[in-house]
PDB file of N, CA and C in Angstrom:
ATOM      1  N   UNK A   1       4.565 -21.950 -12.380  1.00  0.00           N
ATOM      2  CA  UNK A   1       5.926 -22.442 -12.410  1.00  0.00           C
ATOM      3  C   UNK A   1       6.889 -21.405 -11.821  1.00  0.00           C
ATOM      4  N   UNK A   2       6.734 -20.210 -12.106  1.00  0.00           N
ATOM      5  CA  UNK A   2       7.316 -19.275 -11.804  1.00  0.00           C
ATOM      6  C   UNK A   2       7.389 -19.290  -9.941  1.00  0.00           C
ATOM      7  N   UNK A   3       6.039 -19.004  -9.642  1.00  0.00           N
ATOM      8  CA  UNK A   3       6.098 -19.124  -7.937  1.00  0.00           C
ATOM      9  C   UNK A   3       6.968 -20.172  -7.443  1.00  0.00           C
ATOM     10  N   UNK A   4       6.509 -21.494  -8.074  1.00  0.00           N
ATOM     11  CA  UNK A   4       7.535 -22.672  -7.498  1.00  0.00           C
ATOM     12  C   UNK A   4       8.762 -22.441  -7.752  1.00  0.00           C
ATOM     13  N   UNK A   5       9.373 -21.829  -8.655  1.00  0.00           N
ATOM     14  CA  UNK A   5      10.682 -21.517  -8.720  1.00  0.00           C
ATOM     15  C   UNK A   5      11.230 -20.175  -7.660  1.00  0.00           C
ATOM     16  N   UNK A   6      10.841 -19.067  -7.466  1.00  0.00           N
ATOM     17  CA  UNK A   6      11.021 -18.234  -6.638  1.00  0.00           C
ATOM     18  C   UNK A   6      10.893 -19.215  -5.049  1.00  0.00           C
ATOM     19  N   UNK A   7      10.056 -19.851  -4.760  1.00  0.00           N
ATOM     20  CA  UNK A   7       9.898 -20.639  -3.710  1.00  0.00           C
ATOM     21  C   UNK A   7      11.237 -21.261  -3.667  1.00  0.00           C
ATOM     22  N   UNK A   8      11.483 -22.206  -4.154  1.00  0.00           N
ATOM     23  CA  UNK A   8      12.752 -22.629  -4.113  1.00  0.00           C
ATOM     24  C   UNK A   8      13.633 -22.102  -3.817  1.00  0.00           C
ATOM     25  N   UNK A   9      14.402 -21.192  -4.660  1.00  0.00           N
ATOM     26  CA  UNK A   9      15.263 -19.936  -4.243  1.00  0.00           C
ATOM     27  C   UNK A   9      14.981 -19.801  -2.619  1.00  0.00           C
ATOM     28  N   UNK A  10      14.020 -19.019  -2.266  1.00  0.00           N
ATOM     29  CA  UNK A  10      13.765 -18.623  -0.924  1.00  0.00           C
ATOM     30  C   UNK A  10      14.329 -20.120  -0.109  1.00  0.00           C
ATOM     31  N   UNK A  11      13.472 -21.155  -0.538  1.00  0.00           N
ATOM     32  CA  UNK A  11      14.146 -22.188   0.478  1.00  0.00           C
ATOM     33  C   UNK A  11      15.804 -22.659   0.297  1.00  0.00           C
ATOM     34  N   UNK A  12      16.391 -22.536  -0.261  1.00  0.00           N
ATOM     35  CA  UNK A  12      17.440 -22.606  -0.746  1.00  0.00           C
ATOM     36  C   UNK A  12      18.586 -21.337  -0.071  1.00  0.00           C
ATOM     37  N   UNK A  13      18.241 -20.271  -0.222  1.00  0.00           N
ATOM     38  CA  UNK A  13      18.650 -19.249   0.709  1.00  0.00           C
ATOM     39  C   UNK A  13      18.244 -19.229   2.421  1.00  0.00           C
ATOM     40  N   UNK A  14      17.474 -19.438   2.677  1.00  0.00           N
ATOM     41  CA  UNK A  14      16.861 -19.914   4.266  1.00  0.00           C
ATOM     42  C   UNK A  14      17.818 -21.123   4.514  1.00  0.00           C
ATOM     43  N   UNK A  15      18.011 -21.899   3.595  1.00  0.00           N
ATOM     44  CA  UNK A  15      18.700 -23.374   4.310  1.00  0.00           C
ATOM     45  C   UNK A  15      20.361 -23.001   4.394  1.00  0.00           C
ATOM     46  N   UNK A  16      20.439 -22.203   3.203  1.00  0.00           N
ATOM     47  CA  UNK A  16      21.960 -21.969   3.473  1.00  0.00           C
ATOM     48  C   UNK A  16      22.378 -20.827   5.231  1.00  0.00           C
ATOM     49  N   UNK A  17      21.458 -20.290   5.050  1.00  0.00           N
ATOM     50  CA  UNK A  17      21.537 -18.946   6.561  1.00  0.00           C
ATOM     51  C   UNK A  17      21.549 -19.723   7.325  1.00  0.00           C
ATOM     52  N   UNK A  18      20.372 -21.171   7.438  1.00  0.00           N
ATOM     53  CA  UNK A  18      20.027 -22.387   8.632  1.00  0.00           C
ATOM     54  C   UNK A  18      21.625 -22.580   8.738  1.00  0.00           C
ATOM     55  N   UNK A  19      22.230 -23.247   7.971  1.00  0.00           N
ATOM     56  CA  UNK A  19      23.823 -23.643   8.040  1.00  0.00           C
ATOM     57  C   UNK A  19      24.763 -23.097   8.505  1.00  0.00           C
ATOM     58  N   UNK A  20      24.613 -21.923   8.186  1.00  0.00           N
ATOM     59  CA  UNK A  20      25.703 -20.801   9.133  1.00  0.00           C
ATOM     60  C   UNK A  20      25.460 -20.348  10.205  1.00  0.00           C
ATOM     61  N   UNK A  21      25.978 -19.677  10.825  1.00  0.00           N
ATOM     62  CA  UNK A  21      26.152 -18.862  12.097  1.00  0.00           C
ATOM     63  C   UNK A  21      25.064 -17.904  12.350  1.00  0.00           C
ATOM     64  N   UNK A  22      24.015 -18.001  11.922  1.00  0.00           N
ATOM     65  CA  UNK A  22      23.035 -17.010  11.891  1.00  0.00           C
ATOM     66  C   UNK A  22      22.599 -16.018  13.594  1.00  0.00           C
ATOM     67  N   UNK A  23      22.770 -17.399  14.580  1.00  0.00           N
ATOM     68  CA  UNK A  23      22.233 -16.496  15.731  1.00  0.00           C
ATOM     69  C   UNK A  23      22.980 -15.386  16.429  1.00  0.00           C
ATOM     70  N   UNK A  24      23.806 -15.310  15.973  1.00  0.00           N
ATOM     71  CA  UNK A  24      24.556 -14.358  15.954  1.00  0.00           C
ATOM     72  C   UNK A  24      24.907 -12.678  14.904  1.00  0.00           C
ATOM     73  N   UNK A  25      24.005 -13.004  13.912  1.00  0.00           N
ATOM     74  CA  UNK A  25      23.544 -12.085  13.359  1.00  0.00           C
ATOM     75  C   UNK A  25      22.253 -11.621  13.178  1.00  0.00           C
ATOM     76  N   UNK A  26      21.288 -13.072  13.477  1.00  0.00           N
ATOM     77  CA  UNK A  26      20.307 -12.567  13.218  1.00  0.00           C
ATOM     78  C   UNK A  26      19.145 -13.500  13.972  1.00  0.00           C
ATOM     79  N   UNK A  27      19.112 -13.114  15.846  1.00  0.00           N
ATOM     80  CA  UNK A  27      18.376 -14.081  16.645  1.00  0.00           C
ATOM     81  C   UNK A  27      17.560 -14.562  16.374  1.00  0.00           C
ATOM     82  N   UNK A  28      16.196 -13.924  15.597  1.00  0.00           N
ATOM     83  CA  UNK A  28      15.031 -14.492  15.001  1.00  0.00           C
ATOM     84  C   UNK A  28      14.941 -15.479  14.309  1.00  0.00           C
ATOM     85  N   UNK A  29      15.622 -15.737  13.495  1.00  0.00           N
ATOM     86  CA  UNK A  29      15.718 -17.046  12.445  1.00  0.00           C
ATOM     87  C   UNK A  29      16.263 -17.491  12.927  1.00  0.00           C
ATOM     88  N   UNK A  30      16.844 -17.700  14.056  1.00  0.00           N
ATOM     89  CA  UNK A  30      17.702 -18.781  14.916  1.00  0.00           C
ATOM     90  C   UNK A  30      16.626 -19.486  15.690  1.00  0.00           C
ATOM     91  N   UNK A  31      15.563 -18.770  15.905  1.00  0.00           N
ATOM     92  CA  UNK A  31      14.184 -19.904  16.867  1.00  0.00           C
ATOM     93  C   UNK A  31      13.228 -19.560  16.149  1.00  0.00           C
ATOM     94  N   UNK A  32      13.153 -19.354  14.757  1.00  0.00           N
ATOM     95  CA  UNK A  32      11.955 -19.300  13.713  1.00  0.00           C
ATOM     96  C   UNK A  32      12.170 -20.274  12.024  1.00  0.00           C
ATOM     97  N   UNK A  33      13.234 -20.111  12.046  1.00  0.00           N
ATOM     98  CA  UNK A  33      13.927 -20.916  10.923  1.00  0.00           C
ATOM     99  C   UNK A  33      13.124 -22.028  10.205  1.00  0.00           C
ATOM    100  N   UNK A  34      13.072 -22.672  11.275  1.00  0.00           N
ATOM    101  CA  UNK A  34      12.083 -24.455  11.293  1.00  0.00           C
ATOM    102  C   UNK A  34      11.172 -23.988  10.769  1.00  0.00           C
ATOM    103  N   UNK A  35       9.921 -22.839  11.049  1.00  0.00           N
ATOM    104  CA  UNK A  35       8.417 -22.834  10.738  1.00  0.00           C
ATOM    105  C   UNK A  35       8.407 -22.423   9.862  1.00  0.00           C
ATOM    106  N   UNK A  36       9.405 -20.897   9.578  1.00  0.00           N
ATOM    107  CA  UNK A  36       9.225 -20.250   7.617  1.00  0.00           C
ATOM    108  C   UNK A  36       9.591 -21.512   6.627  1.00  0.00           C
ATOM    109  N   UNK A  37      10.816 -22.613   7.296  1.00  0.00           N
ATOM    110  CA  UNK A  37      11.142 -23.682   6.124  1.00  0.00           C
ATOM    111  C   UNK A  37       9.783 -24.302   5.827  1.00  0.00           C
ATOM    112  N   UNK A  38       8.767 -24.970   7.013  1.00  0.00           N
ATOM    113  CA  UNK A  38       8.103 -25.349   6.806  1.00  0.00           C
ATOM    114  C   UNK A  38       7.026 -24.741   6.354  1.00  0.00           C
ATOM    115  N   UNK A  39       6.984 -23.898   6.248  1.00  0.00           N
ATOM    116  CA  UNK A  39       5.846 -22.702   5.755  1.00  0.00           C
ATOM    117  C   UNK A  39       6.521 -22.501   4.051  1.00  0.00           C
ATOM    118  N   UNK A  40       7.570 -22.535   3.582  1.00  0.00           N
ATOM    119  CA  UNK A  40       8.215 -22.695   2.865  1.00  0.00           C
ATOM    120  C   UNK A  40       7.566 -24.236   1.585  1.00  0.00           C
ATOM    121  N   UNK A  41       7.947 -25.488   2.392  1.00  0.00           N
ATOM    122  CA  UNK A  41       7.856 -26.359   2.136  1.00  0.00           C
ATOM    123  C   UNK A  41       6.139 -26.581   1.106  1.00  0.00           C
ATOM    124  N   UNK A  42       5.474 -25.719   2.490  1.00  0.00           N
ATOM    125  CA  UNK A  42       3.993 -26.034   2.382  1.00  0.00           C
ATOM    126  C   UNK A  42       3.565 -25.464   1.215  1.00  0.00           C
ATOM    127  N   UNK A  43       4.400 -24.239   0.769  1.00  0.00           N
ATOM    128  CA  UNK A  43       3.856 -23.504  -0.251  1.00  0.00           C
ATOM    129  C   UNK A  43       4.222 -24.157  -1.296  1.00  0.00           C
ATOM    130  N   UNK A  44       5.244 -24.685  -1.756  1.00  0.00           N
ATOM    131  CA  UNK A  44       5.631 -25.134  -2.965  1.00  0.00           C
ATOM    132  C   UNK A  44       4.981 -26.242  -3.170  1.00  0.00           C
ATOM    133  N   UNK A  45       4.967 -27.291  -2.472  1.00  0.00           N
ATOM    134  CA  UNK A  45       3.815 -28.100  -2.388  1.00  0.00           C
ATOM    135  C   UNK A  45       2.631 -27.608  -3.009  1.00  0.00           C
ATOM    136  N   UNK A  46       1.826 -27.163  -2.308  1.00  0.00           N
ATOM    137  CA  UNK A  46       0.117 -26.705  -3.228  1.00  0.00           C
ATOM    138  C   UNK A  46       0.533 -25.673  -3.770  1.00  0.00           C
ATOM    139  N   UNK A  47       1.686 -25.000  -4.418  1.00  0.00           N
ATOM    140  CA  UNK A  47       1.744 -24.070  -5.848  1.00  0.00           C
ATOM    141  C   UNK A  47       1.545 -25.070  -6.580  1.00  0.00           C
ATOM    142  N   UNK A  48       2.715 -26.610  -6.123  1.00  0.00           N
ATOM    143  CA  UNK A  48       3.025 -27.747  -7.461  1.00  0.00           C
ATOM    144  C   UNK A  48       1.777 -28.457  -7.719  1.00  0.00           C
ATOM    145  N   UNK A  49       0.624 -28.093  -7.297  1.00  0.00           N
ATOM    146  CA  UNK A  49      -0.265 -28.985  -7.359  1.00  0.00           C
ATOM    147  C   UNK A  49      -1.187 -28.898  -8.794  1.00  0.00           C
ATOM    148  N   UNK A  50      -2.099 -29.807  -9.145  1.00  0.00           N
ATOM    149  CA  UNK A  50      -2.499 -30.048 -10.738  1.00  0.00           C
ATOM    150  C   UNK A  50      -3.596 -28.320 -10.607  1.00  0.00           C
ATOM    151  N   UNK A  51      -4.074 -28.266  -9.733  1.00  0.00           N
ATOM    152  CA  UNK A  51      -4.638 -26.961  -9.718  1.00  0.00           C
ATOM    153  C   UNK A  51      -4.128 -25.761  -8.375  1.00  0.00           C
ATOM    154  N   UNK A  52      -2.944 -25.404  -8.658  1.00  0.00           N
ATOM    155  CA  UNK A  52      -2.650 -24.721  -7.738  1.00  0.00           C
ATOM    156  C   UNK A  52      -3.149 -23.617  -6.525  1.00  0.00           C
ATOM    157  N   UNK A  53      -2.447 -24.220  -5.100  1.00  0.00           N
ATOM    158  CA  UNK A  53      -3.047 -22.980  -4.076  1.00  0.00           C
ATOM    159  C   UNK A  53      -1.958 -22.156  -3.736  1.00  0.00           C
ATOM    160  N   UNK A  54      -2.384 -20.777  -3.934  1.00  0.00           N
ATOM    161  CA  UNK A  54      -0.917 -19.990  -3.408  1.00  0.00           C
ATOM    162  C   UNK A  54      -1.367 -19.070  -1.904  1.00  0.00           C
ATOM    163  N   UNK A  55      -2.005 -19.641  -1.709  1.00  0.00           N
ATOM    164  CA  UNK A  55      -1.994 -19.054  -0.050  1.00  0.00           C
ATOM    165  C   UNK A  55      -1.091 -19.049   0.878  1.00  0.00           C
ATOM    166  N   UNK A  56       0.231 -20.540   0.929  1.00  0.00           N
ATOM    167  CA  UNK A  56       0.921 -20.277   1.506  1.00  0.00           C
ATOM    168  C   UNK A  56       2.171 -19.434   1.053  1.00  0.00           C
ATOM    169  N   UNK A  57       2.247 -19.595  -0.031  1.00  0.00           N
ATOM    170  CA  UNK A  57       3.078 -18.326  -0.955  1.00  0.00           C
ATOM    171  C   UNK A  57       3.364 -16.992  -0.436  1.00  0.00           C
ATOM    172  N   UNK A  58       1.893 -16.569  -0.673  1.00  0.00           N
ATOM    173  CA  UNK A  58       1.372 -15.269   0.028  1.00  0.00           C
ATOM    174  C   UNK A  58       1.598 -14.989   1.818  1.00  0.00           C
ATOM    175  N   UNK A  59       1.601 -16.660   2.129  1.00  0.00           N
ATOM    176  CA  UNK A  59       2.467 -16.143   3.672  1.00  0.00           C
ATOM    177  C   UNK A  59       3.906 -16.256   3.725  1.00  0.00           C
ATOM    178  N   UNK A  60       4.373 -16.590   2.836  1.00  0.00           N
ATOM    179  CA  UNK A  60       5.726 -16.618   2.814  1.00  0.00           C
ATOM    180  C   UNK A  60       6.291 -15.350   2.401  1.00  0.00           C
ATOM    181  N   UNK A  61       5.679 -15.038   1.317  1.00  0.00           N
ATOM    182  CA  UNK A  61       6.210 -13.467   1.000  1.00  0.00           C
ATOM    183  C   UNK A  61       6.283 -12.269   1.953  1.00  0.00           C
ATOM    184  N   UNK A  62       5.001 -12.567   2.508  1.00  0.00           N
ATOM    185  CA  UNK A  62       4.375 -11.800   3.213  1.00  0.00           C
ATOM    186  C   UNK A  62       5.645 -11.907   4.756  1.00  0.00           C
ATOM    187  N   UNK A  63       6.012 -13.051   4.830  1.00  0.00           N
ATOM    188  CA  UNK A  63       7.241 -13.003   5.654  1.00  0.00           C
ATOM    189  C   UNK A  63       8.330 -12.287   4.994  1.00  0.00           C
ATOM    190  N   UNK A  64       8.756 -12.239   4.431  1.00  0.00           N
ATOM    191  CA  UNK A  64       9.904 -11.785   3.602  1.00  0.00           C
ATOM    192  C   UNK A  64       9.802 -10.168   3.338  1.00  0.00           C
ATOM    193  N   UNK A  65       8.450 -10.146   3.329  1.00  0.00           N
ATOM    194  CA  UNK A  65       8.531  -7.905   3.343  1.00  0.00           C
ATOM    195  C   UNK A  65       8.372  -7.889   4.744  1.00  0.00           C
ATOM    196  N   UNK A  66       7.820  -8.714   5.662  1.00  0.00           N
ATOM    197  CA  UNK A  66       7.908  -7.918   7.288  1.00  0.00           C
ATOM    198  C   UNK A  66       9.299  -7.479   7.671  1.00  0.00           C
ATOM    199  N   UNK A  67      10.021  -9.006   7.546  1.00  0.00           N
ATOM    200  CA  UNK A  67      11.252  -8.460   7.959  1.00  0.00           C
ATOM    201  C   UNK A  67      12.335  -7.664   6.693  1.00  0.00           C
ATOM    202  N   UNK A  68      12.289  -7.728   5.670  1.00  0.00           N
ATOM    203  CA  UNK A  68      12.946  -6.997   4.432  1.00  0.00           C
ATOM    204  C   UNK A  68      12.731  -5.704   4.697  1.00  0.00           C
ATOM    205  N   UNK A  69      11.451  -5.002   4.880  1.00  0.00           N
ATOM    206  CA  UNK A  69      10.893  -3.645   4.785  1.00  0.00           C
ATOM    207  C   UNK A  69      11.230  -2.727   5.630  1.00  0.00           C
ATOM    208  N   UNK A  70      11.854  -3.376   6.767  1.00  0.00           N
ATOM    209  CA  UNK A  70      12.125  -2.836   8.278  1.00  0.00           C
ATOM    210  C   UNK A  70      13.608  -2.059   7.959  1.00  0.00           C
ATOM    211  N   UNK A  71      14.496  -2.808   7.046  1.00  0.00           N
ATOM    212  CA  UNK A  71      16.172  -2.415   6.674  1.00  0.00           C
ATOM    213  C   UNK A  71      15.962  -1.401   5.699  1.00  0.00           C
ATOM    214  N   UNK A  72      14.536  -1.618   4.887  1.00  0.00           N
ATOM    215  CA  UNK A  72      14.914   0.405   4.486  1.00  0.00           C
ATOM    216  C   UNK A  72      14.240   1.170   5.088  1.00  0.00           C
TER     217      UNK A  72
END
């Protein structure tokens, strides 16, 4: 429950950046946006499932320290 909830968040923050002015701060998510949402999507999906898969989780995160890790 926990993952699906952090998932959310993440998609929820990604959709709000989608909405704004992003390519201008931040080119990458301006022509990547679409695939982390959907990479996004995919994970919460089979977290929510009766026996959960968190593989796409783990690529989602795993997005989130590539580019996070780089600003410290």
């Amino acid at each position: 429950r926990e993952v699906v909830e952090t998932l959310n968040r993440i998609q929820q923050i990604a959709e709000n950046l989608q909405a704004g002015d992003i390519s201008v701060m931040h080119p990458y998510l301006t022509s990547e946006m679409h695939r982390f949402l959907s990479d996004v999507d995919k994970a919460i999906f089979d977290a929510s499932m009766r026996s959960p898969r968190y593989y796409m989780a783990g690529r989602v995160s795993g997005a989130c320290v590539a580019c996070h890790s780089s600003v410290n």
